[in-house]
N, C-alpha and C. Protein backbone atom coordinates (compact mmCIF):
# COMPACT_ATOMS: atom_id res chain seq x y z
N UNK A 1 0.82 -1.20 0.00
CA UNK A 1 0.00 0.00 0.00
C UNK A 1 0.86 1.26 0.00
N UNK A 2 2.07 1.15 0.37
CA UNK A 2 2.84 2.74 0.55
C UNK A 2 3.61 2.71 -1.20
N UNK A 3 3.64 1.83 -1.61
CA UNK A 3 4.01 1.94 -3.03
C UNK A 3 2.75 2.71 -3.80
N UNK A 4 3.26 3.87 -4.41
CA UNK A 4 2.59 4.96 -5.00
C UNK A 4 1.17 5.48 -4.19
N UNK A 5 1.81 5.76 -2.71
CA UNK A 5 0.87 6.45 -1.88
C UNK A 5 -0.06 7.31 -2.40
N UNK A 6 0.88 8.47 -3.44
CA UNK A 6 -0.35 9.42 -3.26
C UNK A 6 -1.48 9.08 -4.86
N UNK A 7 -1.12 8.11 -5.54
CA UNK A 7 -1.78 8.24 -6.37
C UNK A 7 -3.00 7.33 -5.78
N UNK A 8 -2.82 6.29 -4.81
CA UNK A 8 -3.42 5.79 -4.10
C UNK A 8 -4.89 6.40 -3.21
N UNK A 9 -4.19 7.56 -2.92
CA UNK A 9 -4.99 8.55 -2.39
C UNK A 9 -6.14 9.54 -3.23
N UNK A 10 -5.42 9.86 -3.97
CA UNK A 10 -6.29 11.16 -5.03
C UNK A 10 -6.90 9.63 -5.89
N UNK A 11 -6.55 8.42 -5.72
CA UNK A 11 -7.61 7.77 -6.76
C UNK A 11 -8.90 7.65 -5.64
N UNK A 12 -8.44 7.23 -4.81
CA UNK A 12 -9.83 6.98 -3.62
C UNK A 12 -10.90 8.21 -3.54
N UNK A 13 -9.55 9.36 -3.53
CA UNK A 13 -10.76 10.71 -3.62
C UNK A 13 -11.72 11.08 -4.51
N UNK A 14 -11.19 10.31 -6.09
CA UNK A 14 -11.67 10.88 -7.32
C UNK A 14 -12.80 9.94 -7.64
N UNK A 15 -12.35 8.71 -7.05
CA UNK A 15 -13.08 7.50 -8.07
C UNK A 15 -14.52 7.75 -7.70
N UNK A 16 -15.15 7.96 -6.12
CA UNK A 16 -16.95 8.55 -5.92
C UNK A 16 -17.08 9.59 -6.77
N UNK A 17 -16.69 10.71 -6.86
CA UNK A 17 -16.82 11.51 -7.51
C UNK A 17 -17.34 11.24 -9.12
N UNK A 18 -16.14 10.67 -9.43
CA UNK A 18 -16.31 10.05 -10.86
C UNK A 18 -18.05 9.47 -11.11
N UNK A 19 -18.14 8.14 -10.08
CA UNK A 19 -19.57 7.22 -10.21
C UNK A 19 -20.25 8.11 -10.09
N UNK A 20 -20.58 9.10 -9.04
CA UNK A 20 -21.49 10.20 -8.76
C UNK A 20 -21.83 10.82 -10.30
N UNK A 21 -20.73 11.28 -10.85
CA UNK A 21 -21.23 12.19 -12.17
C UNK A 21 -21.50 10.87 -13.41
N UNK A 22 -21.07 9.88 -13.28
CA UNK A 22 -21.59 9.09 -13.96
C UNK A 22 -23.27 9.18 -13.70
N UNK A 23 -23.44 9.00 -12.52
CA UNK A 23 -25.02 8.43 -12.64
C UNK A 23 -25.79 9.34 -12.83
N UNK A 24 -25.26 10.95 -12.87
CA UNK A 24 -25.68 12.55 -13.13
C UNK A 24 -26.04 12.01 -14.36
N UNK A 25 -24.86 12.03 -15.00
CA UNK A 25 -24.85 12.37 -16.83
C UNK A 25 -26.20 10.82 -17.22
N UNK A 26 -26.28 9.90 -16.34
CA UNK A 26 -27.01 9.07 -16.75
C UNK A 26 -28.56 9.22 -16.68
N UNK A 27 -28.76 9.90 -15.28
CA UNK A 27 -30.46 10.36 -15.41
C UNK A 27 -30.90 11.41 -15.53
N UNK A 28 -29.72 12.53 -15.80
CA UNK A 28 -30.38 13.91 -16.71
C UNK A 28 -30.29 13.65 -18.49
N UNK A 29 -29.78 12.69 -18.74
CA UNK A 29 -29.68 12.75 -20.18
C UNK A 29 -30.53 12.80 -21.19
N UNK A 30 -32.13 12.62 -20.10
CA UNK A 30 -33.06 12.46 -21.07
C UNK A 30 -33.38 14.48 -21.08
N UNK A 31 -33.12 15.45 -20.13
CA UNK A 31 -33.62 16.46 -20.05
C UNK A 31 -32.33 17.22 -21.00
N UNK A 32 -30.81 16.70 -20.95
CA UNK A 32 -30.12 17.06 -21.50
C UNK A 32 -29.35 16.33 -22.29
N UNK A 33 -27.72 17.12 -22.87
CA UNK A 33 -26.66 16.67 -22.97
C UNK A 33 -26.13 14.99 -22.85
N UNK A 34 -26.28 14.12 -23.26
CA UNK A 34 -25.73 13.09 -22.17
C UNK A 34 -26.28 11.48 -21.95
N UNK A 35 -26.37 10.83 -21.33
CA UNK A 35 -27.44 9.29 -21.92
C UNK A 35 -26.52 8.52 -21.28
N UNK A 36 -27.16 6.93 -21.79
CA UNK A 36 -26.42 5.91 -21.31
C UNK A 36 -25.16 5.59 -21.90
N UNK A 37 -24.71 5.84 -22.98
CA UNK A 37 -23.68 5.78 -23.80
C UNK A 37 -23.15 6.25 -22.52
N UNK A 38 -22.08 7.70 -22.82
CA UNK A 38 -21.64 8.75 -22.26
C UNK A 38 -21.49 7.89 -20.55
N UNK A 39 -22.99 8.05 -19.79
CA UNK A 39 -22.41 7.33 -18.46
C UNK A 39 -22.12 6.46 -18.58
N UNK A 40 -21.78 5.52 -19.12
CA UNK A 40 -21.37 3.85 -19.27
C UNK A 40 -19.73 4.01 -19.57
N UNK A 41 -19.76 4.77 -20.12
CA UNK A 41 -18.26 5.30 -20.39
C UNK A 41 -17.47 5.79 -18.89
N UNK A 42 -18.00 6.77 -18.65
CA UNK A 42 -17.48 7.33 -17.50
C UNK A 42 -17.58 6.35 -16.27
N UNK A 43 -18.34 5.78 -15.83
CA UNK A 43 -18.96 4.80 -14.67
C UNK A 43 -17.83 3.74 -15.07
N UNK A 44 -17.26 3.05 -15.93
CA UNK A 44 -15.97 2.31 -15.90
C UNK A 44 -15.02 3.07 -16.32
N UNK A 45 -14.94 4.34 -16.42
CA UNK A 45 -13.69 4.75 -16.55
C UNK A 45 -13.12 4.89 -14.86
N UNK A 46 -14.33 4.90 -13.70
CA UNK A 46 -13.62 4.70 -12.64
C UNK A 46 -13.70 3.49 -12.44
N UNK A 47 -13.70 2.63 -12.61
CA UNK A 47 -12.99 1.13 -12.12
C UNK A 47 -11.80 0.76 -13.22
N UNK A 48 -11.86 1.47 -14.23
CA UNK A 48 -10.52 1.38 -14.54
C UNK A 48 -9.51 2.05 -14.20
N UNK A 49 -9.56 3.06 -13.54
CA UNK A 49 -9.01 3.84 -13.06
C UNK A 49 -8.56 3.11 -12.03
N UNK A 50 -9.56 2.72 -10.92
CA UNK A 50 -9.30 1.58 -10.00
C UNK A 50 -8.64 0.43 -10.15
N UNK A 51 -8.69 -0.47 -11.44
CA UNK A 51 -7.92 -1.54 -11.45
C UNK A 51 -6.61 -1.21 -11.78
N UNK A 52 -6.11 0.07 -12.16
CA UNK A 52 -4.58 0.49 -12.84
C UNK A 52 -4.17 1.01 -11.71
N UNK A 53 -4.47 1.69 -10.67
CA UNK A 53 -3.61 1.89 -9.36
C UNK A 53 -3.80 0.80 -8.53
N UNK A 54 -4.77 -0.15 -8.52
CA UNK A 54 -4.75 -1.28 -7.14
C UNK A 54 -4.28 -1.87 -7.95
N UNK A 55 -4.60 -2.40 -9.16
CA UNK A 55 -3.99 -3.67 -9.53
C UNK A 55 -5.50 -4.82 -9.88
N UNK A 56 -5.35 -5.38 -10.85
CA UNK A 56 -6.20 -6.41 -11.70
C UNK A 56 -6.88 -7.26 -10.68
N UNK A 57 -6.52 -7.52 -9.55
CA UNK A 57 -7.37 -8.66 -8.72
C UNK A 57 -7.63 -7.80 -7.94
N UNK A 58 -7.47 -6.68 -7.29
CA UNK A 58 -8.33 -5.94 -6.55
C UNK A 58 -9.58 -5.33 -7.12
N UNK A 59 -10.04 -5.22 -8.67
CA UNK A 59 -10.88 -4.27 -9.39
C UNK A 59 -12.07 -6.03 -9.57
N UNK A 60 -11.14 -6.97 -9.84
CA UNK A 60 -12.10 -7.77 -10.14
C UNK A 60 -12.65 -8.65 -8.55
N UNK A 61 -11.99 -8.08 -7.41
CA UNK A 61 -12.56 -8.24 -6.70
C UNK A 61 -14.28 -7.55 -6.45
N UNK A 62 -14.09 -6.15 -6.82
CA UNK A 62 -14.65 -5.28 -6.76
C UNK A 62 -16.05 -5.31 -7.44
N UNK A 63 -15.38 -5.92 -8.94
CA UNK A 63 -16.62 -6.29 -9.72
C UNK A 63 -16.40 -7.55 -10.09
N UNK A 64 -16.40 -8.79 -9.79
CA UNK A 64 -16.35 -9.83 -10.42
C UNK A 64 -16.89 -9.79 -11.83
N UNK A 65 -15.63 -10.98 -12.86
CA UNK A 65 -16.31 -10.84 -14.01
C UNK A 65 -17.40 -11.52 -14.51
N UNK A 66 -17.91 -12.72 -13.73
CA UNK A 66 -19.43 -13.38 -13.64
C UNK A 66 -20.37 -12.30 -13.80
N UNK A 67 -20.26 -11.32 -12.61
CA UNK A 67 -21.14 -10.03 -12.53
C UNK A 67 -21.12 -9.29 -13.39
N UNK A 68 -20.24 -8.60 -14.06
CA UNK A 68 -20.01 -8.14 -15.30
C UNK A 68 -20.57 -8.29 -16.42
N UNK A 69 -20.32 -9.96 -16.96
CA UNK A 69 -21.19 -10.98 -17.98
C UNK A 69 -22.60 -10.52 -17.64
N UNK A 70 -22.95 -10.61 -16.32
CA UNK A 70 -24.13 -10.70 -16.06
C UNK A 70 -25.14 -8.92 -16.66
N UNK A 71 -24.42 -8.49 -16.09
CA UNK A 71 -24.84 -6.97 -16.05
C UNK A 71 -24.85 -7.08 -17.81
N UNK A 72 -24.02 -6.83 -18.77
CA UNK A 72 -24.26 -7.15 -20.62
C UNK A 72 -25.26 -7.15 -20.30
N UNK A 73 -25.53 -9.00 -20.38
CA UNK A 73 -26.86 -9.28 -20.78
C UNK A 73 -28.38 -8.89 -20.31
N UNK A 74 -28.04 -8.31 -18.87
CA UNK A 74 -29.16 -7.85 -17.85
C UNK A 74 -29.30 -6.33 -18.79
N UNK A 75 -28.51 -5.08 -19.71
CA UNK A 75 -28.73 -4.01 -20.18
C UNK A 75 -29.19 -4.96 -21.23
N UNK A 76 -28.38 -5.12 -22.36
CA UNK A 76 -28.79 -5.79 -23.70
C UNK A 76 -30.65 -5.47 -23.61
N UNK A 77 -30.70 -7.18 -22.50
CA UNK A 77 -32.45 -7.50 -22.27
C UNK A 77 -33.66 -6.46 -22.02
N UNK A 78 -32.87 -5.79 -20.81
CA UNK A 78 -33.94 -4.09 -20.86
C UNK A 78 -34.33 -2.86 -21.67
N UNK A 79 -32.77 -2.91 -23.10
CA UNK A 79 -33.26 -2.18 -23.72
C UNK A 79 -34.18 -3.24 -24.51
N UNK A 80 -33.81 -4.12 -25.25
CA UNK A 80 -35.25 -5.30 -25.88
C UNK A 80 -36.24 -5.47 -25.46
N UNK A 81 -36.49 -5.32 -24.45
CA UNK A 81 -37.63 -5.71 -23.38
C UNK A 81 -38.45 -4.30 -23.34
N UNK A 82 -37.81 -3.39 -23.33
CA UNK A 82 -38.83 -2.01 -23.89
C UNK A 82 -39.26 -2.10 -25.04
N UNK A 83 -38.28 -2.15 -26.23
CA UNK A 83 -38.99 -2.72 -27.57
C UNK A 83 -40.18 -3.18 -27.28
N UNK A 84 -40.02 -4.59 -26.64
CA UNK A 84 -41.38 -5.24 -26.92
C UNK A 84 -42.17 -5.04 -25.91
N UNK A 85 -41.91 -4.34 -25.32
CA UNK A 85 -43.34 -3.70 -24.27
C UNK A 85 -44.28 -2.98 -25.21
N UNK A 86 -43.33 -2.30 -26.17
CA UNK A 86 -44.42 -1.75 -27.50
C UNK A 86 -45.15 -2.07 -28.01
N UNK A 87 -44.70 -3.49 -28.64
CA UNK A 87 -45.58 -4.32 -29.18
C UNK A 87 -46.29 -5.17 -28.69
N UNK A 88 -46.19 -5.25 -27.39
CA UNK A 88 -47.31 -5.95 -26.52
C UNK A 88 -48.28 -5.41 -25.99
N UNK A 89 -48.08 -3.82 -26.39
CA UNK A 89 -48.98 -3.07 -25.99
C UNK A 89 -49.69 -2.49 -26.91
N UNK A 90 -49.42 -3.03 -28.61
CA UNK A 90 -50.44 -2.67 -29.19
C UNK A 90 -49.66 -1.51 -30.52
N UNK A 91 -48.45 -1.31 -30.17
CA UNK A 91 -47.59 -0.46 -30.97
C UNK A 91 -46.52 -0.92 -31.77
N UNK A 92 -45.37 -0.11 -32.12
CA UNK A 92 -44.49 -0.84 -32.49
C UNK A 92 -43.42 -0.90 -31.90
N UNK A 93 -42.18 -1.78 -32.28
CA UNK A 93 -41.05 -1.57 -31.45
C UNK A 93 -40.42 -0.35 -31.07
N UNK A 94 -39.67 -0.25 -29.53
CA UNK A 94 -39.59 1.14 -29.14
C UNK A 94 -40.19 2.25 -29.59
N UNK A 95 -41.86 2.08 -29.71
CA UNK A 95 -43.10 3.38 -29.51
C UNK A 95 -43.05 3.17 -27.85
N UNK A 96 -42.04 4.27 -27.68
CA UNK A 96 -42.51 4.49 -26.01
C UNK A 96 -44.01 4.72 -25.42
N UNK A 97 -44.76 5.40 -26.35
CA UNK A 97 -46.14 6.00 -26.24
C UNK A 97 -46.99 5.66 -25.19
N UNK A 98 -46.80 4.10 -25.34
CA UNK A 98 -47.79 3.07 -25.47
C UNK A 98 -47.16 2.31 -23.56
N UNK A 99 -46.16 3.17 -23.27
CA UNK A 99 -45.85 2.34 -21.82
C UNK A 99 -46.98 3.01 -20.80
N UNK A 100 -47.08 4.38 -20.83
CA UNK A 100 -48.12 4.81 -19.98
C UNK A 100 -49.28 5.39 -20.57
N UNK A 101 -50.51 6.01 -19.70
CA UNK A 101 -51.93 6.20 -20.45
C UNK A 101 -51.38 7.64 -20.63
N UNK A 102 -50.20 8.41 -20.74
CA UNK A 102 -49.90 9.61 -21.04
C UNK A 102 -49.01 9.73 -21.81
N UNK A 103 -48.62 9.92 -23.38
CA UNK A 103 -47.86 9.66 -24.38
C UNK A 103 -46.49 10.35 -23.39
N UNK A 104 -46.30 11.47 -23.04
CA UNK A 104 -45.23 12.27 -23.01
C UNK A 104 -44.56 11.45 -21.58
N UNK A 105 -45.39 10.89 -21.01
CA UNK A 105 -45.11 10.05 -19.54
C UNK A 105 -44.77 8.99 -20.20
N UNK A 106 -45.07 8.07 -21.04
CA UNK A 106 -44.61 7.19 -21.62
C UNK A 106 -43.48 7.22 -22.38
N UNK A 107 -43.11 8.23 -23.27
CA UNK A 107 -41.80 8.59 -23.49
C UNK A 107 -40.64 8.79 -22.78
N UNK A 108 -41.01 9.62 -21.33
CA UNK A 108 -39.74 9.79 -20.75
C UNK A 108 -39.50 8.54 -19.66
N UNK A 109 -40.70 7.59 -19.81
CA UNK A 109 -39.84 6.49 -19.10
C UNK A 109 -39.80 5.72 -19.96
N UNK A 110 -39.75 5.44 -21.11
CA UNK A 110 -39.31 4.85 -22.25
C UNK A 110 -37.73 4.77 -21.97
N UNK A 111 -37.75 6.54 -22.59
CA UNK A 111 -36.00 7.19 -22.77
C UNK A 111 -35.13 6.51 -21.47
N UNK A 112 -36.05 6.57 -20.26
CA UNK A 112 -34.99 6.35 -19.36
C UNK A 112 -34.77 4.75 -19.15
N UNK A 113 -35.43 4.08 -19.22
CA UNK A 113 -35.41 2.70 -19.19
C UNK A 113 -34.15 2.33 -20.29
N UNK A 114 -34.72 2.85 -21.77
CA UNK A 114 -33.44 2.34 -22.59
C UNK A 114 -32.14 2.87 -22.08
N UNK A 115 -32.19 4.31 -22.03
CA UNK A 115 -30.58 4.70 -21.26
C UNK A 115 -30.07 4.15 -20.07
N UNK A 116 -31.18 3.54 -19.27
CA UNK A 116 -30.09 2.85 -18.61
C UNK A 116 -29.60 1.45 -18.80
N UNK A 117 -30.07 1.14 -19.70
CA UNK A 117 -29.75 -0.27 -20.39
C UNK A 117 -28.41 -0.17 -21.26
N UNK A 118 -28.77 0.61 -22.12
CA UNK A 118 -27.43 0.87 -22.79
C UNK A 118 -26.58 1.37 -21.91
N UNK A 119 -26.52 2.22 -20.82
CA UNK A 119 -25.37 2.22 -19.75
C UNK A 119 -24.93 1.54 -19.05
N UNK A 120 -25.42 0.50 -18.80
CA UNK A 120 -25.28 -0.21 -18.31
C UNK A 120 -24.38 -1.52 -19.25
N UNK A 121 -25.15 -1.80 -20.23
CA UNK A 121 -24.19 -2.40 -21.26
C UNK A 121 -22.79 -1.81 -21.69
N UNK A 122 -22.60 -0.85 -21.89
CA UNK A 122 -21.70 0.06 -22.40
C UNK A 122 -20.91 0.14 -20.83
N UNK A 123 -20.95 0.47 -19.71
CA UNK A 123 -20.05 0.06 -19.24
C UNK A 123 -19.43 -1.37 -18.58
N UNK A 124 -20.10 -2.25 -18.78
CA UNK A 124 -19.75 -3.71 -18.74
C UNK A 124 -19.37 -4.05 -19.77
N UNK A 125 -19.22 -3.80 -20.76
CA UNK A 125 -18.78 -4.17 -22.00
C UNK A 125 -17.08 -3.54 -21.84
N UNK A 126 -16.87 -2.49 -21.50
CA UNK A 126 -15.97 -1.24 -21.43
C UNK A 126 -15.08 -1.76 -20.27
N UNK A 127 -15.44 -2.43 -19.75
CA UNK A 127 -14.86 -3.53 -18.18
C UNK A 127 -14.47 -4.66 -18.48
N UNK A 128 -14.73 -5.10 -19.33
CA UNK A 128 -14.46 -6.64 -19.93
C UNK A 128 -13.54 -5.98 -20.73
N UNK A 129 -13.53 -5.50 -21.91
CA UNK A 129 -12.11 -4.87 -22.35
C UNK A 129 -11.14 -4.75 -21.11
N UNK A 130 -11.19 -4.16 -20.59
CA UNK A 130 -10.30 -3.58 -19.79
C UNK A 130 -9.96 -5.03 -18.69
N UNK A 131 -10.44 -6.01 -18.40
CA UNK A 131 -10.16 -7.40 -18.15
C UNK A 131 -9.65 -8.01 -19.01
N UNK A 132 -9.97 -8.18 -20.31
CA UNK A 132 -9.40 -8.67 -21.22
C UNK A 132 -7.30 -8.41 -21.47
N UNK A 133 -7.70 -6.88 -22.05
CA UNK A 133 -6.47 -6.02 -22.12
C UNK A 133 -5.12 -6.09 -21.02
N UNK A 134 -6.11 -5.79 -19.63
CA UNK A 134 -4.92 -5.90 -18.62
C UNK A 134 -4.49 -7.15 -18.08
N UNK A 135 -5.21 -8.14 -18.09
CA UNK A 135 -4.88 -9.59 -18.36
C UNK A 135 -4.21 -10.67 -19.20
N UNK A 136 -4.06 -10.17 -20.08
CA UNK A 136 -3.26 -10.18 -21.30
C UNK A 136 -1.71 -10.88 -20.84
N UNK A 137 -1.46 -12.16 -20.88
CA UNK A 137 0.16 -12.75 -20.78
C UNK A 137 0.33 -13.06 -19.11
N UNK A 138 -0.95 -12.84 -18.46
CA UNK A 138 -0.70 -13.63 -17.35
C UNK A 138 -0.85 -14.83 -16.93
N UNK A 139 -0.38 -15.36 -16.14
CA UNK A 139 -0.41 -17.44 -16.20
C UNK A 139 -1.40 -17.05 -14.95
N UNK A 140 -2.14 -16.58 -14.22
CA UNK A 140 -3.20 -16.58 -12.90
C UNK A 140 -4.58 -16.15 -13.53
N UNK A 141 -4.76 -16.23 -14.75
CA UNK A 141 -6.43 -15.95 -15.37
C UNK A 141 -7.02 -17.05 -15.27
């Protein structure tokens, strides 16, 4: 732990910060700027951040990559699964319209349901790279 103290430090300080504005940019995105893309990005850019100063088995402590796998397919399914809420409701694929008895209420939890699917994908996807990459030529995978 005293090997590269202070980066040790300013990462601990930064990395909440970081998730915090991740999950900002993730549920204003429908009013602004911003979406699940964008937070999915940022939201593993702090655990990568995290696994390059602790080190590869402390990050996948953190997030196991079972959990990881899991999370993909758990976004993937929610944005699909809105799709066909459309069409089970009488519309077509991703017609948000049709989720509530108020088109514009149905849209913005449309928007937000898919953005957080795709953020959610997009940063588990973005984590597995970064497992992949920094794992790369070790005999303990």
């Amino acid at each position: 732990m005293r090997h590269h103290l202070v980066l040790r430090v300013v990462a601990k300080l930064l990395i909440p910060f970081i998730l915090v504005f991740a999950l900002y940019v993730q549920f204003h995105g429908d009013y602004g700027p911003g979406g699940g893309f964008q937070a999915g990005v940022i939201f593993a850019a702090g655990f990568i951040l995290y696994g390059l100063i602790f080190g590869l088995d402390q990050v996948k402590k953190v997030a196991p990559p079972v959990l990881i796998e899991i999370l993909i397919a758990a976004g993937l399914l929610l944005y699909a699964a809105v799709g066909v809420a459309g069409i089970l409701l009488g519309s077509t694929y991703l017609d948000y319209d049709v989720l509530r008895q108020d088109p514009v209420a149905g849209q913005h939890l449309g928007i937000l349901l898919i953005e957080f699917g795709v953020g959610t994908t997009v940063a588990a996807v973005m984590i597995t790279i970064f497992y992949n990459f920094a794992g790369r030529g070790r005999e303990d995978r």
